[in-house]
N, C-alpha and C. Protein backbone atom coordinates (compact mmCIF):
# COMPACT_ATOMS: atom_id res chain seq x y z
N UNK A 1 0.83 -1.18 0.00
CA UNK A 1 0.00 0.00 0.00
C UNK A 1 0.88 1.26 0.00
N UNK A 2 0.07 2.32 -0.83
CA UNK A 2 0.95 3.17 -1.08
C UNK A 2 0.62 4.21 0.48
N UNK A 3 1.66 5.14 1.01
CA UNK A 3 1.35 5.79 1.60
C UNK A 3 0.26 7.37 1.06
N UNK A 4 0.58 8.10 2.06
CA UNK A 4 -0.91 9.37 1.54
C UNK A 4 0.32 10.44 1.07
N UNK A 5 1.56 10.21 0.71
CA UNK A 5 2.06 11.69 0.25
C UNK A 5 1.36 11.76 -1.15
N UNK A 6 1.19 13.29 -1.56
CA UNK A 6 0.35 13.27 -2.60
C UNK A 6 1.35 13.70 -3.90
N UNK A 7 1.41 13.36 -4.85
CA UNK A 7 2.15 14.00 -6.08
C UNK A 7 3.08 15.25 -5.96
N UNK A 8 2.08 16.59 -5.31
CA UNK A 8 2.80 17.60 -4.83
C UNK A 8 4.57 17.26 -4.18
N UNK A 9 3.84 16.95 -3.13
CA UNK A 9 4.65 16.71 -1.66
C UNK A 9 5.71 15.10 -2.50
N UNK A 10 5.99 14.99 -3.45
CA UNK A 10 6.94 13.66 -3.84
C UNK A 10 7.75 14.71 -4.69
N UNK A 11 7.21 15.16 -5.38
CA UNK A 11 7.90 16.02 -6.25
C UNK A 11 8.72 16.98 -5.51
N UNK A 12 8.45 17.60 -4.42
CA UNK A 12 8.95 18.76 -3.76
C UNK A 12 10.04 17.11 -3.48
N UNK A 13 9.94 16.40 -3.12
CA UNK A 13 10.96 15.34 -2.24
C UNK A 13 12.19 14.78 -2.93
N UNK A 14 11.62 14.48 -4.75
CA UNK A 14 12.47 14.76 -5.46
C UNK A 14 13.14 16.26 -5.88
N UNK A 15 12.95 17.47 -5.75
CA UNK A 15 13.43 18.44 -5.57
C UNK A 15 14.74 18.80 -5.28
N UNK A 16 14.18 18.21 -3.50
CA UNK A 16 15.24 17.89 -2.36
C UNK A 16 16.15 17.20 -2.72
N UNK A 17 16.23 16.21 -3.37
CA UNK A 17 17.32 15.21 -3.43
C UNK A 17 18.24 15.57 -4.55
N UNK A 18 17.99 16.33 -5.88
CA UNK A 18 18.26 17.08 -6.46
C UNK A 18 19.19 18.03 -6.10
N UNK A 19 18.93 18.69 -5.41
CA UNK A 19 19.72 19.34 -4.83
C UNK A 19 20.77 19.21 -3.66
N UNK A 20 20.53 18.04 -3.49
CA UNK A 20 21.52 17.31 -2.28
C UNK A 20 22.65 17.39 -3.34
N UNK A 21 21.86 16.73 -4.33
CA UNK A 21 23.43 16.16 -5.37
C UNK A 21 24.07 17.31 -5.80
N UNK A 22 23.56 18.16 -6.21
CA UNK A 22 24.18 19.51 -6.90
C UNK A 22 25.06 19.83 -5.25
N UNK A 23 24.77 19.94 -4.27
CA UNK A 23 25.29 20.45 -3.39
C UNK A 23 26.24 19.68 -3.19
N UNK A 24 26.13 18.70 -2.97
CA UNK A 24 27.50 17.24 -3.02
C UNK A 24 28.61 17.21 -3.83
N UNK A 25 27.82 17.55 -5.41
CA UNK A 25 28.55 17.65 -6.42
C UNK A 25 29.47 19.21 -6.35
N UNK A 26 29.57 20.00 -5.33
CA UNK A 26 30.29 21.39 -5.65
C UNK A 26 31.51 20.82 -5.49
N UNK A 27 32.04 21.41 -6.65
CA UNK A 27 34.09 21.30 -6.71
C UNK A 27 34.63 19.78 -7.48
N UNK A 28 33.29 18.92 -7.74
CA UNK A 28 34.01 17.41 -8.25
C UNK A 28 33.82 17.78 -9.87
N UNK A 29 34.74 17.92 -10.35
CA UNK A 29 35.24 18.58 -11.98
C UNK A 29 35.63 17.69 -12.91
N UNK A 30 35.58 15.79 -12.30
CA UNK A 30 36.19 15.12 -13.07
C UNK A 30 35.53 13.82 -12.79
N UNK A 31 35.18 12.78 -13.25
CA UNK A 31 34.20 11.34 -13.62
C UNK A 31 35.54 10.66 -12.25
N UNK A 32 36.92 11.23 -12.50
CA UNK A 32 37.98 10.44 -11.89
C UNK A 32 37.76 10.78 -10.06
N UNK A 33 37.63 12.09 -10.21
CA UNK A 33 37.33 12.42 -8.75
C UNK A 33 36.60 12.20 -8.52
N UNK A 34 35.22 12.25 -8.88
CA UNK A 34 34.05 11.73 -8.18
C UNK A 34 34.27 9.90 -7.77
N UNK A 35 34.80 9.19 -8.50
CA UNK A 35 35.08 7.94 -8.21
C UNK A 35 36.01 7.33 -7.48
N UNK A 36 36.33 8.34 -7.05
CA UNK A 36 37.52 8.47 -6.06
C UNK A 36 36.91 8.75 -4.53
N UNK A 37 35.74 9.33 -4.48
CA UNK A 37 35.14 9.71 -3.51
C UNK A 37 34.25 8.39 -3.01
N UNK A 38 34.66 7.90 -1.91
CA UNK A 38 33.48 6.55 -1.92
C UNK A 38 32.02 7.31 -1.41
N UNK A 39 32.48 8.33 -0.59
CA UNK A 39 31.55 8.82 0.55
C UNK A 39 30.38 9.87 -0.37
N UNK A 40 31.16 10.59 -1.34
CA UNK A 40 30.30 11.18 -2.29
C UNK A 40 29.49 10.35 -3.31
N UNK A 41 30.38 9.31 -3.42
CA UNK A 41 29.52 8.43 -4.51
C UNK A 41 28.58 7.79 -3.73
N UNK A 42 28.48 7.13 -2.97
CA UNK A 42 27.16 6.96 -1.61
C UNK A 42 26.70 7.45 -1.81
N UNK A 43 26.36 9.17 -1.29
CA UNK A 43 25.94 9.65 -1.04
C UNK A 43 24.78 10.60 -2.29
N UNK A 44 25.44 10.53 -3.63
CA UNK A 44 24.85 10.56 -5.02
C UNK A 44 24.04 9.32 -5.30
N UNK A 45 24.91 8.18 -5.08
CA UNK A 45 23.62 7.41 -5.24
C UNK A 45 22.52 7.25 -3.96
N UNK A 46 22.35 7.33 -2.72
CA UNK A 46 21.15 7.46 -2.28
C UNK A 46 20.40 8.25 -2.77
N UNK A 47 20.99 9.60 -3.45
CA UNK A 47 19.95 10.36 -3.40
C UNK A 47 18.91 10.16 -5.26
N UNK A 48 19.91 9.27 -5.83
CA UNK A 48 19.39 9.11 -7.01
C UNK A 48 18.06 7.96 -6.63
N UNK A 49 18.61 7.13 -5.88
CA UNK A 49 18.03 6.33 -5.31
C UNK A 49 16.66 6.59 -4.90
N UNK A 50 16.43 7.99 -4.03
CA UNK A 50 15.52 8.57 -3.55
C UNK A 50 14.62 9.30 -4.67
N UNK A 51 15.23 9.67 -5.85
CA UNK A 51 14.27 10.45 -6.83
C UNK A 51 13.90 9.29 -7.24
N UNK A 52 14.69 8.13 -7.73
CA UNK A 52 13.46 7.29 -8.21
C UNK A 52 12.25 6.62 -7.41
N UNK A 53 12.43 6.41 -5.89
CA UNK A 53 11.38 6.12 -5.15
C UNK A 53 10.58 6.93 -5.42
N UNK A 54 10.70 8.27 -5.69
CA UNK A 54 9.68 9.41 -5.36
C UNK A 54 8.77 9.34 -7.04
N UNK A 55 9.68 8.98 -8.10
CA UNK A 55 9.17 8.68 -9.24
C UNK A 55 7.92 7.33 -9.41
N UNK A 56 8.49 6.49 -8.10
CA UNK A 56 7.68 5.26 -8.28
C UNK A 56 6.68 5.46 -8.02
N UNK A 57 6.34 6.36 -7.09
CA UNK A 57 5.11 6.57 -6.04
C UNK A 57 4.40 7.47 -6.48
N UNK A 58 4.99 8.12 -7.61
CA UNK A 58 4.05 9.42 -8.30
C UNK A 58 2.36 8.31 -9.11
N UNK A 59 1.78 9.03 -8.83
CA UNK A 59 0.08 8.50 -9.26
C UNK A 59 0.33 8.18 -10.97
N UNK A 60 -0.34 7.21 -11.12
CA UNK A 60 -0.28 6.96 -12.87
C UNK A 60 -0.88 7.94 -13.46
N UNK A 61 -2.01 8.71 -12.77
CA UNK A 61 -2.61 9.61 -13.55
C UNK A 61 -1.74 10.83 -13.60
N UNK A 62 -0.70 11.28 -13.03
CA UNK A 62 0.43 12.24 -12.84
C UNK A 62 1.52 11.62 -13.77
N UNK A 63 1.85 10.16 -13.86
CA UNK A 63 3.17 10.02 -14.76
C UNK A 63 1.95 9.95 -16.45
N UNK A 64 1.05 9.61 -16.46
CA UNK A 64 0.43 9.51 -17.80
C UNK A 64 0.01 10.89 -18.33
N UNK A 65 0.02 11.69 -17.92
CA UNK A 65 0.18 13.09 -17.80
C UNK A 65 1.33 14.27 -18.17
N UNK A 66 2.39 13.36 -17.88
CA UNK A 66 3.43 13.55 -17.97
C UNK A 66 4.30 13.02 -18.94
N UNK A 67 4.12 12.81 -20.04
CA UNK A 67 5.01 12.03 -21.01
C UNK A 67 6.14 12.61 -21.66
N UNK A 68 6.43 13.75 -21.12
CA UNK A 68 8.16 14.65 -21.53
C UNK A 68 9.50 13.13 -21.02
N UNK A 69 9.37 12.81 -20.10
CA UNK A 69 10.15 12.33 -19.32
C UNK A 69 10.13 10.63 -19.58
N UNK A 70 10.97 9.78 -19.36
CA UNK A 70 11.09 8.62 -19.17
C UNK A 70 11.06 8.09 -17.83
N UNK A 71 9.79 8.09 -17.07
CA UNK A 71 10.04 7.81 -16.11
C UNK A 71 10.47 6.51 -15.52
N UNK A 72 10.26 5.73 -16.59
CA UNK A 72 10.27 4.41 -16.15
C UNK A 72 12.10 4.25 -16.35
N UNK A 73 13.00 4.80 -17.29
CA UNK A 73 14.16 4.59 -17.11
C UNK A 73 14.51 4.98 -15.27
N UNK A 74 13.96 6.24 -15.09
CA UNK A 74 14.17 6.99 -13.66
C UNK A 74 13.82 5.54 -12.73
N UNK A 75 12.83 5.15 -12.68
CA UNK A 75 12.53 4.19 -12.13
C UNK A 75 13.95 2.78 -11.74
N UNK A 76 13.77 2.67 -13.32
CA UNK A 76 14.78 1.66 -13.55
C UNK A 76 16.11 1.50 -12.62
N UNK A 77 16.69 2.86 -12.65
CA UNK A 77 17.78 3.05 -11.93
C UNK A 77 17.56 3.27 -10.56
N UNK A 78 16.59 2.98 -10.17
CA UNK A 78 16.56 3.14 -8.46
C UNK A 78 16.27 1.43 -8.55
N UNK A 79 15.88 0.68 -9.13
CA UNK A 79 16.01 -0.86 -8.65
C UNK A 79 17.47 -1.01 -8.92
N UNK A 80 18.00 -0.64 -10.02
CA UNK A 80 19.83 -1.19 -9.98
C UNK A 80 20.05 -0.93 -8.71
N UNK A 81 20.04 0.48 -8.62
CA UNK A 81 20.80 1.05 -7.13
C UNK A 81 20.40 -0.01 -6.16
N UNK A 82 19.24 -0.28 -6.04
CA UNK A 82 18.68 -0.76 -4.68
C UNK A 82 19.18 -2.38 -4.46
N UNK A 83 19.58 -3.18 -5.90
CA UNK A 83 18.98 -4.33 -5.62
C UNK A 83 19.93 -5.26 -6.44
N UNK A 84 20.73 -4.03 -7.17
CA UNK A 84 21.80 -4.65 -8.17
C UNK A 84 23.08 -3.90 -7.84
N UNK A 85 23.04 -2.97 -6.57
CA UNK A 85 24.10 -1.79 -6.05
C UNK A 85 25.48 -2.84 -6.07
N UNK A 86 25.77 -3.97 -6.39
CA UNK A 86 27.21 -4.33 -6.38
C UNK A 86 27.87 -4.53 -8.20
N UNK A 87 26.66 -4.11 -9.10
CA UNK A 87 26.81 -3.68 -10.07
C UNK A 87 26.86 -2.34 -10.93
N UNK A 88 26.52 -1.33 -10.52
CA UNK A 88 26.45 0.06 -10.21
C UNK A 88 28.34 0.67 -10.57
N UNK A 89 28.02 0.92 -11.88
CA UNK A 89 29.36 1.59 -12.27
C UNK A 89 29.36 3.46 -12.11
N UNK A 90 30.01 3.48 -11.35
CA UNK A 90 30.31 5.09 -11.28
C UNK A 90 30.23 5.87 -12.28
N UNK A 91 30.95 5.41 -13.27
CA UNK A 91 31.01 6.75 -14.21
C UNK A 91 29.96 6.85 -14.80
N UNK A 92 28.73 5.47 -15.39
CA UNK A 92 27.39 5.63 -15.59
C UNK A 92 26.76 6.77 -14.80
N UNK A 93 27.06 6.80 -13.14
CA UNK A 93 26.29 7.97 -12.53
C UNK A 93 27.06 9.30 -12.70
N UNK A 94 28.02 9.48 -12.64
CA UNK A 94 28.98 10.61 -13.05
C UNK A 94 27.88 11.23 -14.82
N UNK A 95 27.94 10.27 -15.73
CA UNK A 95 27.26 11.02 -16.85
C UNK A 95 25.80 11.08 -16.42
N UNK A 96 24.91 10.56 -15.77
CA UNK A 96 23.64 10.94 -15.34
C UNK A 96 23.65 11.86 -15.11
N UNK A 97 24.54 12.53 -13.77
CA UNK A 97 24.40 13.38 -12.93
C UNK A 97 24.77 14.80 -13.89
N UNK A 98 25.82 14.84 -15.28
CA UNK A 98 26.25 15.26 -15.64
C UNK A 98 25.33 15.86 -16.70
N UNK A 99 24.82 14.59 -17.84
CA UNK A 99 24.26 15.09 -18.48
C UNK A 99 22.54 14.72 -18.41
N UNK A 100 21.79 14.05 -17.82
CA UNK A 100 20.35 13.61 -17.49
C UNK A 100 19.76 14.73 -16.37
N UNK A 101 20.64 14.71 -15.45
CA UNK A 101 20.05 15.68 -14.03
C UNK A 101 19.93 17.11 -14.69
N UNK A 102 20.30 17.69 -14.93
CA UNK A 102 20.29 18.95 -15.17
C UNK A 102 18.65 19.32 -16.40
N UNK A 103 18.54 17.98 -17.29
CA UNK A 103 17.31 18.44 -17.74
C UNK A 103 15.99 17.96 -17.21
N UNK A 104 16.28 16.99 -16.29
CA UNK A 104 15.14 16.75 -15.19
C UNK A 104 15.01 17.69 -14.30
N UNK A 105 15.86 18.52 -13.90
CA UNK A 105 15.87 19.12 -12.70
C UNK A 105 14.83 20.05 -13.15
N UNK A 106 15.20 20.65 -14.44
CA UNK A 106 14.45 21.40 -15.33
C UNK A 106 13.17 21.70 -15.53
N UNK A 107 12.81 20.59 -15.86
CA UNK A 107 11.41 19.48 -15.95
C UNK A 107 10.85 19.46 -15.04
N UNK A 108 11.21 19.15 -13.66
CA UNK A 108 10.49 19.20 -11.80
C UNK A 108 10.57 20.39 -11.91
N UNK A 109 11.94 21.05 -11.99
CA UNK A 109 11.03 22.65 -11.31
C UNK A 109 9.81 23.34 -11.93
N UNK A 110 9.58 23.30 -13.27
CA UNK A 110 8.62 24.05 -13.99
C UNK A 110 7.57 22.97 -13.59
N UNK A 111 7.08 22.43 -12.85
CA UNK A 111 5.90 21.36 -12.37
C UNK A 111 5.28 22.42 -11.60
């Protein structure tokens, strides 16, 4: 059963996590440094981790609504993280974060 957060209140949650990463991410300039960081790379993937929960839980009538986005890739990558995390190659999240986040982020804020 799903809990009562409503579409609003998931989206603001993915927001949040969004911005964890951008904030995490200040000063890492290179796919090499970030992979170098165990504690940052953790800490990028929970939070990727966390937008896709927040993606899972969004109402079908909100993702069918929504067809700019792939949500189901978004999705996708929060079961790797969760369930396949000893397969989880860094620099895959290094180009997410690099080139995917920035036009999602995009996408949530104008929601």
């Amino acid at each position: 059963m799903r809990d009562k957060l409503n579409d609003p209140a998931r989206l603001q949650l993915i927001r949040e996590a969004i911005a964890n990463i951008e904030s995490f991410m200040q000063g890492t300039n290179s796919p090499e440094a970030f992979e170098g960081n165990k504690i940052l790379c953790h800490a990028v993937a929970y939070n990727l981790q966390c937008i896709g929960e927040g993606v899972y839980r969004l109402s079908k009538e909100f993702i069918s609504s929504h067809t700019d986005i792939d949500w189901d890739e978004i999705e996708g990558l929060r079961h790797v993280l969760v369930h396949d995390y000893y397969m989880v190659n860094m620099r895959t999240l290094w180009n997410i974060i690099q080139k995917d986040l920035p036009n999602f982020k995009h996408y949530i804020q104008a929601l």
